[in-house]
PDB file of N, CA and C in Angstrom:
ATOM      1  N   UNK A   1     133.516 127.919  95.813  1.00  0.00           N
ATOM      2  CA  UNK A   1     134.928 127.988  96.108  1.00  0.00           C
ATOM      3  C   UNK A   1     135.672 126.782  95.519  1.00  0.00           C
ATOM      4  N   UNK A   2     135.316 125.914  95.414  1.00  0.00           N
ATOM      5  CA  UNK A   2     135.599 124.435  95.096  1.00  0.00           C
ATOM      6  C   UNK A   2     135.621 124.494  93.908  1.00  0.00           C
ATOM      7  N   UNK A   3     134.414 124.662  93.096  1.00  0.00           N
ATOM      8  CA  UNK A   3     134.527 124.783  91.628  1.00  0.00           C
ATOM      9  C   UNK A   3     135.833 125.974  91.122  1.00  0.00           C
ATOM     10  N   UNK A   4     136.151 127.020  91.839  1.00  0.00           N
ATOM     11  CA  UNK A   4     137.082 128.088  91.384  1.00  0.00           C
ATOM     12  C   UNK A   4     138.301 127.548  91.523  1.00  0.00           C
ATOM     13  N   UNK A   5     138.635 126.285  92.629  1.00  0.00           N
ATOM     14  CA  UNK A   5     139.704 125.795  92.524  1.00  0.00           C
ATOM     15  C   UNK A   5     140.439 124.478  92.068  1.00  0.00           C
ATOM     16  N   UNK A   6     139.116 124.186  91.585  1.00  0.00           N
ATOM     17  CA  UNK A   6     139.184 123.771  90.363  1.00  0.00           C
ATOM     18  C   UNK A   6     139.664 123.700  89.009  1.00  0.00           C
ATOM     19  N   UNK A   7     138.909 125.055  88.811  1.00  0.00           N
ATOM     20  CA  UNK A   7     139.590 125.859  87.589  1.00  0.00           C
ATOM     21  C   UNK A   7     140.693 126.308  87.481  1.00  0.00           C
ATOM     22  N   UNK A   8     141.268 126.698  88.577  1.00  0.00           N
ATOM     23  CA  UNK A   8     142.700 127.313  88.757  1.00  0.00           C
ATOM     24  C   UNK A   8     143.487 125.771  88.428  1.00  0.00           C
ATOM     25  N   UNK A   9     143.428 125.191  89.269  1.00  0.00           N
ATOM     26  CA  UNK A   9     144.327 123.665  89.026  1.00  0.00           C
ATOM     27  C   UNK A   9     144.471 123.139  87.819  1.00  0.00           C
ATOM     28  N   UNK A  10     142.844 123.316  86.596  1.00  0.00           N
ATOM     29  CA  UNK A  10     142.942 122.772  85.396  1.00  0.00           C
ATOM     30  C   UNK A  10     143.766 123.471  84.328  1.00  0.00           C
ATOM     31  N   UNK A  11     143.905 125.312  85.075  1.00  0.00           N
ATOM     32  CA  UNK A  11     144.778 125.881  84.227  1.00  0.00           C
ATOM     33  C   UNK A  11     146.033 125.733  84.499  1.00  0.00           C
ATOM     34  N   UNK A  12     146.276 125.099  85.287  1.00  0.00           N
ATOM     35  CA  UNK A  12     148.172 124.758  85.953  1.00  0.00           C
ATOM     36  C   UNK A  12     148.463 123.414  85.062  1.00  0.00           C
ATOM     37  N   UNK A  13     147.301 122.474  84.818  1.00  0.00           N
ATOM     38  CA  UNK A  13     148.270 121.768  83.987  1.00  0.00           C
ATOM     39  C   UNK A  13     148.763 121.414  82.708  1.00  0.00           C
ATOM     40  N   UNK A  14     149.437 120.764  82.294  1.00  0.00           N
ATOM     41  CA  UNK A  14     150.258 120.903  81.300  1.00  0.00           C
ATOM     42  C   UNK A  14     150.240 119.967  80.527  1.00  0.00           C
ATOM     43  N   UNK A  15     150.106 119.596  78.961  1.00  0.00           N
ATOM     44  CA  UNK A  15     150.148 118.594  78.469  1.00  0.00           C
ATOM     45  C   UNK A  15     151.533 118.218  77.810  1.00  0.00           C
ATOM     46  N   UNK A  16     151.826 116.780  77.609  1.00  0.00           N
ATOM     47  CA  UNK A  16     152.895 116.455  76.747  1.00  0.00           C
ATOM     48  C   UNK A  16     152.681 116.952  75.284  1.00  0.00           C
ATOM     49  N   UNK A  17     153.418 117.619  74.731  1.00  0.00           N
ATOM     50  CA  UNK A  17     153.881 117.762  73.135  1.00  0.00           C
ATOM     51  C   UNK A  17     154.469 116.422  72.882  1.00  0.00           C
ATOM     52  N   UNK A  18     153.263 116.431  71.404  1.00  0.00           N
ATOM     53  CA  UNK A  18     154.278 115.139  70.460  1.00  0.00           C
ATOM     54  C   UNK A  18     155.247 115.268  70.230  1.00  0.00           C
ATOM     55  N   UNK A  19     156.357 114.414  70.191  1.00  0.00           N
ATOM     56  CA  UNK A  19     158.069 114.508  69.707  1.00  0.00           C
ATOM     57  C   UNK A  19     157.560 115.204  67.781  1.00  0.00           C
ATOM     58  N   UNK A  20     156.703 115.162  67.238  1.00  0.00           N
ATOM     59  CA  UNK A  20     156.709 115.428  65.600  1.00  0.00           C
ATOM     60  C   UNK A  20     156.309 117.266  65.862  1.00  0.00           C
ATOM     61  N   UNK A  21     155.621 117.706  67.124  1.00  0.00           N
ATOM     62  CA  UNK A  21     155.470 118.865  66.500  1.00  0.00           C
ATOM     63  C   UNK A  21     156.602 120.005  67.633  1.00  0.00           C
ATOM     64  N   UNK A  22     156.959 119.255  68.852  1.00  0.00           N
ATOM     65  CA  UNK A  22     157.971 119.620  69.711  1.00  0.00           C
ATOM     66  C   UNK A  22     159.023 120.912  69.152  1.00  0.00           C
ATOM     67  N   UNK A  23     159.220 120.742  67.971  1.00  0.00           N
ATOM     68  CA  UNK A  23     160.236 121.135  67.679  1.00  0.00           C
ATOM     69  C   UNK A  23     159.577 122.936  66.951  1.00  0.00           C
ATOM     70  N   UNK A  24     158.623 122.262  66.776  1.00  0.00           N
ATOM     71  CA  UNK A  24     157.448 123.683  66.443  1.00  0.00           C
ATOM     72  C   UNK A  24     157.433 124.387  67.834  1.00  0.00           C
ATOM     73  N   UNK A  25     156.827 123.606  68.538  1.00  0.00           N
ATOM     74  CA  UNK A  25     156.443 124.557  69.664  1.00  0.00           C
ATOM     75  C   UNK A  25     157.582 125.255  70.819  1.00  0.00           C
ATOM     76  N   UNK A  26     158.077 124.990  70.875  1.00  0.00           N
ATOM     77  CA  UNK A  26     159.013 124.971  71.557  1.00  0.00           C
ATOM     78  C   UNK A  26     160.899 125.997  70.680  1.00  0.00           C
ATOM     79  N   UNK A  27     160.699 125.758  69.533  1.00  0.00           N
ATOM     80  CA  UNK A  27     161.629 126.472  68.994  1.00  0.00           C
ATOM     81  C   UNK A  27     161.862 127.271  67.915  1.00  0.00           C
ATOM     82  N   UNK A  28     160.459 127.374  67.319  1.00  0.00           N
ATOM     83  CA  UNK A  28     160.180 128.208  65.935  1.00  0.00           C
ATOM     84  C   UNK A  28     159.220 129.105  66.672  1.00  0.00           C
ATOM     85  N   UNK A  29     159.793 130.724  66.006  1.00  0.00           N
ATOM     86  CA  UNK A  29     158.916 131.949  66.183  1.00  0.00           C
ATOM     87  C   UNK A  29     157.383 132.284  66.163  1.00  0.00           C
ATOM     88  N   UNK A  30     157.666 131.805  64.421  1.00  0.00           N
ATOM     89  CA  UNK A  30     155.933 132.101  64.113  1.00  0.00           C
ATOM     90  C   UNK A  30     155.062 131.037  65.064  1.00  0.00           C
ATOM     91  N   UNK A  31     153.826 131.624  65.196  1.00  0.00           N
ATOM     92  CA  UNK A  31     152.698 131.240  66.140  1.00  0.00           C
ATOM     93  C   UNK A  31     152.105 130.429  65.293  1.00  0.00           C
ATOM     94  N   UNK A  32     152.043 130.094  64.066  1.00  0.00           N
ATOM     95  CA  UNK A  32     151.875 129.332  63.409  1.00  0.00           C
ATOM     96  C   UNK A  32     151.930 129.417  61.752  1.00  0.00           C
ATOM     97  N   UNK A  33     151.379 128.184  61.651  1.00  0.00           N
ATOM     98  CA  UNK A  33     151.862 128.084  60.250  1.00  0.00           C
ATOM     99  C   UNK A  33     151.026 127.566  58.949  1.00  0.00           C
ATOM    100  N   UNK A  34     151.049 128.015  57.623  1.00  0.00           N
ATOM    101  CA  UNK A  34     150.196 127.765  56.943  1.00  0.00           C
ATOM    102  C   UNK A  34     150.385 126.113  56.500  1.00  0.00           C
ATOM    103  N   UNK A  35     149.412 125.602  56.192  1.00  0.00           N
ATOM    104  CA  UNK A  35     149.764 123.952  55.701  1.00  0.00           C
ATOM    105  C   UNK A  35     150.946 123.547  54.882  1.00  0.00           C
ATOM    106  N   UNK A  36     151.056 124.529  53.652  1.00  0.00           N
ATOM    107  CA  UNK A  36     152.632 123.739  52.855  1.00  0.00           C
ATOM    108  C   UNK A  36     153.542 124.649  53.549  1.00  0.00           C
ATOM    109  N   UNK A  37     153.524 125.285  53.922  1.00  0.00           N
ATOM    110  CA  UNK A  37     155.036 125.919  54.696  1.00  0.00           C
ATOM    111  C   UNK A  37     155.211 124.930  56.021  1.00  0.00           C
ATOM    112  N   UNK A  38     154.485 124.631  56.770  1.00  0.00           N
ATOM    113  CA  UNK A  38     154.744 123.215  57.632  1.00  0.00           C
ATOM    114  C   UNK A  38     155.353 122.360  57.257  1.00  0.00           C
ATOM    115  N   UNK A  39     154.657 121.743  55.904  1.00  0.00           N
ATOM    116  CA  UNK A  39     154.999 120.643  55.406  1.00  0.00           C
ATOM    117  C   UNK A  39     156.566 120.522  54.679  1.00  0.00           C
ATOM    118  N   UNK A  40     156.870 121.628  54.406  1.00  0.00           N
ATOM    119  CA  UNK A  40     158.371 121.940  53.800  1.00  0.00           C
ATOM    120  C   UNK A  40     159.525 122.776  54.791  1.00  0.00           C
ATOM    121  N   UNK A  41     158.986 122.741  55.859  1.00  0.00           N
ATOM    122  CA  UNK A  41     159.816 123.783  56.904  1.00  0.00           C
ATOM    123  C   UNK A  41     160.986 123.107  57.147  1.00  0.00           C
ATOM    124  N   UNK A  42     162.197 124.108  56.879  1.00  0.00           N
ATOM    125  CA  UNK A  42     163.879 122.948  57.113  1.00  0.00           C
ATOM    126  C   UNK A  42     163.686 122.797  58.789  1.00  0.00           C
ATOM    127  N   UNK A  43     163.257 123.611  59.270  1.00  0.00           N
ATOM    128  CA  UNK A  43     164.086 123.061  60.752  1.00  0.00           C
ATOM    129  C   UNK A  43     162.956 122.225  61.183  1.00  0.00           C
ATOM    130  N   UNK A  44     161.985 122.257  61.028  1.00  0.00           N
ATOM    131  CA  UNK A  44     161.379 120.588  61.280  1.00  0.00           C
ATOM    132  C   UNK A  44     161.642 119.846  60.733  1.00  0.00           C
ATOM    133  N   UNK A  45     161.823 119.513  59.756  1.00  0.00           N
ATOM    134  CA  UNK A  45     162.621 118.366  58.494  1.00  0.00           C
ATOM    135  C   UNK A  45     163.753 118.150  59.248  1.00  0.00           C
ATOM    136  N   UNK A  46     164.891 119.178  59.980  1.00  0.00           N
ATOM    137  CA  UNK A  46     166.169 118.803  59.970  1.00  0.00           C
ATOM    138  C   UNK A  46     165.920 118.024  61.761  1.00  0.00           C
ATOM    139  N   UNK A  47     164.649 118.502  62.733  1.00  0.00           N
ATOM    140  CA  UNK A  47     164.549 117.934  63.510  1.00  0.00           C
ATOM    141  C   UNK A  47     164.355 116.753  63.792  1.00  0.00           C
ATOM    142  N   UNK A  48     163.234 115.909  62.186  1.00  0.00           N
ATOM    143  CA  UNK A  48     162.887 114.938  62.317  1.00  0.00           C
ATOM    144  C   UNK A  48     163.776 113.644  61.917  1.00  0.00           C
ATOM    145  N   UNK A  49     164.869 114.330  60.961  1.00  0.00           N
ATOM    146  CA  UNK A  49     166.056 113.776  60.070  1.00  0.00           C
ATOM    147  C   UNK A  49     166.793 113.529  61.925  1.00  0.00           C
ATOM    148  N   UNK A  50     167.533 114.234  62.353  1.00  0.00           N
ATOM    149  CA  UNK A  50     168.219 113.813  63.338  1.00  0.00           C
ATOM    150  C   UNK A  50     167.558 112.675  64.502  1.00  0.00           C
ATOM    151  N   UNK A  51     166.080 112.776  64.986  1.00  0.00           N
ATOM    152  CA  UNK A  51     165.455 111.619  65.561  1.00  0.00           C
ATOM    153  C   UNK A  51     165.311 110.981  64.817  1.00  0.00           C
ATOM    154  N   UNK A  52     164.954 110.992  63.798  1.00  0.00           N
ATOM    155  CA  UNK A  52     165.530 109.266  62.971  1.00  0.00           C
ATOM    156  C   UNK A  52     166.893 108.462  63.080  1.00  0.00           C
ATOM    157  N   UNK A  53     167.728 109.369  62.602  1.00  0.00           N
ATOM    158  CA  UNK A  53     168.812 108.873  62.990  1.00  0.00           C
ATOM    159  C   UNK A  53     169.152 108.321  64.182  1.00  0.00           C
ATOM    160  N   UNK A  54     169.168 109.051  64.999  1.00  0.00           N
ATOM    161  CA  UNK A  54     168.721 108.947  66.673  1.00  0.00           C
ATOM    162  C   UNK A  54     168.217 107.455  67.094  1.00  0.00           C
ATOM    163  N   UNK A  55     167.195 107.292  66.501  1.00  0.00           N
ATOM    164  CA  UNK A  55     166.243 105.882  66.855  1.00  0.00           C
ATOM    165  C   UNK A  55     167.021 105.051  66.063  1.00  0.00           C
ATOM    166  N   UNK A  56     167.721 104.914  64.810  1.00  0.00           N
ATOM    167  CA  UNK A  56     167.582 103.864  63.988  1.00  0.00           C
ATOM    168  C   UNK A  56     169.209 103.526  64.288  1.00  0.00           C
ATOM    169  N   UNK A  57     169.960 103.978  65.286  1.00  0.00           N
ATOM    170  CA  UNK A  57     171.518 103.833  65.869  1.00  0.00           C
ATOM    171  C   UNK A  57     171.494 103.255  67.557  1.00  0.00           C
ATOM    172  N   UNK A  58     170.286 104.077  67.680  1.00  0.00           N
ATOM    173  CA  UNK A  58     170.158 103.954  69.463  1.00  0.00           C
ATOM    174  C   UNK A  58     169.896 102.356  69.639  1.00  0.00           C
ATOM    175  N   UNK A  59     169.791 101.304  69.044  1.00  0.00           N
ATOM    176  CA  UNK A  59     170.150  99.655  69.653  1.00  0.00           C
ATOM    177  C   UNK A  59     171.586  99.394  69.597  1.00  0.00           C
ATOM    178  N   UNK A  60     172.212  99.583  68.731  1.00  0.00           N
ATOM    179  CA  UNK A  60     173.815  99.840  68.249  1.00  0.00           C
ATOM    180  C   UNK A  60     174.354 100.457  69.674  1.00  0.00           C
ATOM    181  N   UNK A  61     173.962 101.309  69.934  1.00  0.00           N
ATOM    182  CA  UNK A  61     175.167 101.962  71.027  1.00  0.00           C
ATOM    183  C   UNK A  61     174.240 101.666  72.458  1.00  0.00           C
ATOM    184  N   UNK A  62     173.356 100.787  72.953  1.00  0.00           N
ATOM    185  CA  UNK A  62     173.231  99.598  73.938  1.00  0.00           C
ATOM    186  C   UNK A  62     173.992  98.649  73.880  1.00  0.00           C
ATOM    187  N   UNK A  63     174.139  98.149  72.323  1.00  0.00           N
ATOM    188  CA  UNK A  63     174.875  96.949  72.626  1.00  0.00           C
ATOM    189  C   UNK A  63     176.338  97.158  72.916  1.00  0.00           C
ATOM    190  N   UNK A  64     176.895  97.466  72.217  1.00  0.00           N
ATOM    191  CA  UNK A  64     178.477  98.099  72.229  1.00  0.00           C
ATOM    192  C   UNK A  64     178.722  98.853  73.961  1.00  0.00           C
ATOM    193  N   UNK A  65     178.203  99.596  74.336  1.00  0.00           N
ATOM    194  CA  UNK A  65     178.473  99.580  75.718  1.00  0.00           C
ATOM    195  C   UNK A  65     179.357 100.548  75.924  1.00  0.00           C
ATOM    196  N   UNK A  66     179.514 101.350  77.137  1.00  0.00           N
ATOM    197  CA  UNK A  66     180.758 102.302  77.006  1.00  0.00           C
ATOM    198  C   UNK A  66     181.735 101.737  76.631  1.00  0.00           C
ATOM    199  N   UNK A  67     182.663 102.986  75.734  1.00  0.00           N
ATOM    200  CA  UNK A  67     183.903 102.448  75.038  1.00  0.00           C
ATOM    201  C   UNK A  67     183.687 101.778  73.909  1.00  0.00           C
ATOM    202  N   UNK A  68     182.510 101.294  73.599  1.00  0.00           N
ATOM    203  CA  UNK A  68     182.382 100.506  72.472  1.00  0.00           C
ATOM    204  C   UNK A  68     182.399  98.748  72.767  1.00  0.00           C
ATOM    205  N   UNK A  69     182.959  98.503  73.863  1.00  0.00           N
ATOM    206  CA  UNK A  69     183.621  96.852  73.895  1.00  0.00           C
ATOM    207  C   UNK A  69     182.778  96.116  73.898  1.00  0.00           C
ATOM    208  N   UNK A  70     181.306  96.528  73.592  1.00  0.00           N
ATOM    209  CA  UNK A  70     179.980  95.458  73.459  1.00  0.00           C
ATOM    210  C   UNK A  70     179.749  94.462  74.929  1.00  0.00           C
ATOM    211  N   UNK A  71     180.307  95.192  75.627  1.00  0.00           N
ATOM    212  CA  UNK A  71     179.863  93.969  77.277  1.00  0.00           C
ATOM    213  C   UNK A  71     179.043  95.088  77.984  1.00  0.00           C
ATOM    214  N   UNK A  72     178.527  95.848  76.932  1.00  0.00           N
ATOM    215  CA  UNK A  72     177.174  96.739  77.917  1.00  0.00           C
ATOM    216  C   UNK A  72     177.890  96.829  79.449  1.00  0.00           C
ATOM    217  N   UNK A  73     179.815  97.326  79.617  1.00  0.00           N
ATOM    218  CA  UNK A  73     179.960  97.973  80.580  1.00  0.00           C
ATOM    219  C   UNK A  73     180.486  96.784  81.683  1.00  0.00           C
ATOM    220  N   UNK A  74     179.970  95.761  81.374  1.00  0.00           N
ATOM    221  CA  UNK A  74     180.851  95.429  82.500  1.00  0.00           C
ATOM    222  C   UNK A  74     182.172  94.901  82.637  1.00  0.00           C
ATOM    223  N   UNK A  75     183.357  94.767  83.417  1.00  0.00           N
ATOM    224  CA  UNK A  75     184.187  94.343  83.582  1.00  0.00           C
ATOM    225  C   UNK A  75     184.806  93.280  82.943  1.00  0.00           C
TER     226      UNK A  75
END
């Protein structure tokens, strides 16, 4: 009985997706994909183009602060 509920529990859980293939799993049709069609696919390209951007702005808009006035907000 123990071992069966076990098994049930190991099938309930869930792993994290990498942020690089996220955008695969989660929002493209095909079940998968051949190696150069991966490697050239726009909407992963255009996913990974926007988290770049994303990361390489996101210290910029900590410092600046709502509104922009760079006092990270306060008064």
């Amino acid at each position: 009985m123990i071992r069966n509920l076990w098994r049930w529990l190991q099938g309930q859980m869930v792993q994290d997706v990498p942020d690089s293939i996220a955008v695969c799993e989660f929002d493209c049709r095909p079940a998968s994909c051949r190696r150069g069609e991966w490697e050239r696919c726009e909407h992963r390209l255009r996913d990974a183009a926007a988290r770049l951007r994303h990361r390489m702005t996101w210290p910029a808009r900590l410092e600046s602060g709502p509104g922009g006035r760079g006092d990270r907000g306060r008064a």
